[in-house]
C-alpha atoms as a PDB file:
ATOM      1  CA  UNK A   1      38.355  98.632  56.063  1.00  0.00           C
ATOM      2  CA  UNK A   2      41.170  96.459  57.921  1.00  0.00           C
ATOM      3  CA  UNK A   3      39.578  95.523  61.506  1.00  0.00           C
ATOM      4  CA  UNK A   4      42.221  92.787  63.784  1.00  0.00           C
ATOM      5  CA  UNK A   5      40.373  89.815  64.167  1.00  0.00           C
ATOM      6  CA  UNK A   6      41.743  89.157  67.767  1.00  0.00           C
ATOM      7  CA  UNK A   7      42.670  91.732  70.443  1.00  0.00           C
ATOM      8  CA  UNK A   8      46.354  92.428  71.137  1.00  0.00           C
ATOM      9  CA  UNK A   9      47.418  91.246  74.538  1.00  0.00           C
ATOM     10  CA  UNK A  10      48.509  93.902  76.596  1.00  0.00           C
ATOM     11  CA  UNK A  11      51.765  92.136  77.508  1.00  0.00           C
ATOM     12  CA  UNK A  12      52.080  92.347  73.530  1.00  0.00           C
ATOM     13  CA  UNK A  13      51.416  96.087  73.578  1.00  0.00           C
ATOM     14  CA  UNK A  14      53.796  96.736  76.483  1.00  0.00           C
ATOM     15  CA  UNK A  15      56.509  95.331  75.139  1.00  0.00           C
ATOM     16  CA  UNK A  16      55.996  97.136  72.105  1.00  0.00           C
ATOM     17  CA  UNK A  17      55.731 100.282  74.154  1.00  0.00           C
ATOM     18  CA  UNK A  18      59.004  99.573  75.977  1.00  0.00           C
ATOM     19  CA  UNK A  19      61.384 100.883  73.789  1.00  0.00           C
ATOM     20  CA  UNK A  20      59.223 104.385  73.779  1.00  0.00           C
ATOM     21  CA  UNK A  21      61.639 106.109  76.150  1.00  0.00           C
ATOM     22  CA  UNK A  22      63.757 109.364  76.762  1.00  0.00           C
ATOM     23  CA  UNK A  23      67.100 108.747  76.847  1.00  0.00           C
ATOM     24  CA  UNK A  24      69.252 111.495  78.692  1.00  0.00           C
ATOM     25  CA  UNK A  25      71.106 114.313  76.908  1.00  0.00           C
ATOM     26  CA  UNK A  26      74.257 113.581  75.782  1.00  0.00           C
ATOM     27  CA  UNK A  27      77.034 116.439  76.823  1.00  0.00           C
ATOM     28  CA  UNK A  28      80.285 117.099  75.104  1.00  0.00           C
ATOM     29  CA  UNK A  29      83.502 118.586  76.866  1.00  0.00           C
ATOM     30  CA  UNK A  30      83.954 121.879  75.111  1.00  0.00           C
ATOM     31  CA  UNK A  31      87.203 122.375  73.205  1.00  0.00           C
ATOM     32  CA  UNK A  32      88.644 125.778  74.708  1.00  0.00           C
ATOM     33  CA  UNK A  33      87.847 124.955  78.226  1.00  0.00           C
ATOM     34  CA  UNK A  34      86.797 121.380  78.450  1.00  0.00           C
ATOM     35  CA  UNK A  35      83.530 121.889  80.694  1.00  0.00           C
ATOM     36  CA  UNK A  36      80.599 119.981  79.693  1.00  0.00           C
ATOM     37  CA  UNK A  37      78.030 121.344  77.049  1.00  0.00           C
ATOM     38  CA  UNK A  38      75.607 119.893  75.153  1.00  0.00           C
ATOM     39  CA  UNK A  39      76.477 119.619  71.414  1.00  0.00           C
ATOM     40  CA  UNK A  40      75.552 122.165  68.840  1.00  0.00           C
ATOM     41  CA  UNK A  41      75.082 124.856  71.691  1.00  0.00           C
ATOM     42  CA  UNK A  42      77.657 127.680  72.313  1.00  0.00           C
ATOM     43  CA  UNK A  43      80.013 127.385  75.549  1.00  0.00           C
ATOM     44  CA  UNK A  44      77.807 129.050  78.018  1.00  0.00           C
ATOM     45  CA  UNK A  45      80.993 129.472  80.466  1.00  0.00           C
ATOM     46  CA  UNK A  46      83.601 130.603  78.247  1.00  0.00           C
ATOM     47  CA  UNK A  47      81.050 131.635  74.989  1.00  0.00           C
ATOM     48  CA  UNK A  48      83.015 129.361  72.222  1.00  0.00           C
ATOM     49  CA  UNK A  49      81.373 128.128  69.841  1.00  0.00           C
ATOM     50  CA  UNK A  50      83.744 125.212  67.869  1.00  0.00           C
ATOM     51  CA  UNK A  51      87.423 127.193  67.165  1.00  0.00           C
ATOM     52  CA  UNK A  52      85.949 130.900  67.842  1.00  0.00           C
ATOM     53  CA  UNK A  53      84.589 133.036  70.458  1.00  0.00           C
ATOM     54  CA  UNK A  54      80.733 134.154  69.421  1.00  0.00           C
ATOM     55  CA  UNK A  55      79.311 135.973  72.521  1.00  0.00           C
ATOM     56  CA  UNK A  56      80.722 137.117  75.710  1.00  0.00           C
ATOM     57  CA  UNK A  57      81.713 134.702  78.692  1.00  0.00           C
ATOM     58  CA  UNK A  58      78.316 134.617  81.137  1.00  0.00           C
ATOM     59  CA  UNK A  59      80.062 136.302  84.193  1.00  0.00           C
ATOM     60  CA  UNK A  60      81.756 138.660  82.668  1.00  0.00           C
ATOM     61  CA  UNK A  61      80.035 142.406  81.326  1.00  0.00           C
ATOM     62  CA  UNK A  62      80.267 143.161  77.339  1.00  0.00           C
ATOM     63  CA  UNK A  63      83.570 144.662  76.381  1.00  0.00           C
ATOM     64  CA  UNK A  64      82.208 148.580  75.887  1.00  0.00           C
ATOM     65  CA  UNK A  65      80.725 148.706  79.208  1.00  0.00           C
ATOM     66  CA  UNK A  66      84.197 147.211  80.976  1.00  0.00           C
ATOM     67  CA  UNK A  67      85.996 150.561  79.592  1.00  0.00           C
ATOM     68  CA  UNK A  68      83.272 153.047  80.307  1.00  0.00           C
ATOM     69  CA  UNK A  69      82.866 151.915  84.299  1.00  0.00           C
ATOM     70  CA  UNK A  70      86.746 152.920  84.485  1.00  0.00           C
ATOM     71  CA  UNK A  71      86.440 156.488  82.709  1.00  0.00           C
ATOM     72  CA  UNK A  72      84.220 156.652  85.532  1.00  0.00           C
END
């Protein structure tokens, strides 16, 4: 079995250890309404997702319940 014949300096770890970092997530301007999203997520203000709308914008209520609160 392979056993180092000297002990690694610890300013020879550390540097090996600096490039083990988080980097911060990168955000995208989304293309219907340009605020910032992070990529290969839907919209969550207007509910895009690429060219085409996939779920309903976050404020707003789902489309049957708009028409059934003004029957009402």
């Amino acid at each position: 079995m392979a056993v180092p014949k000297q002990k690694q300096s610890s300013a020879r770890r550390d540097k090996r250890r600096a490039q083990h970092k988080i980097s911060a997530p990168t955000y995208n301007l989304c293309p219907q309404c340009h605020s910032p999203r992070l990529p290969h997520r839907v919209c969550p203000e207007c509910g895009h997702y690429g060219r085409r709308q996939v779920q309903e914008p976050a404020g707003q209520p789902p489309l049957g319940e708009e028409q059934s609160q003004q029957s009402q």
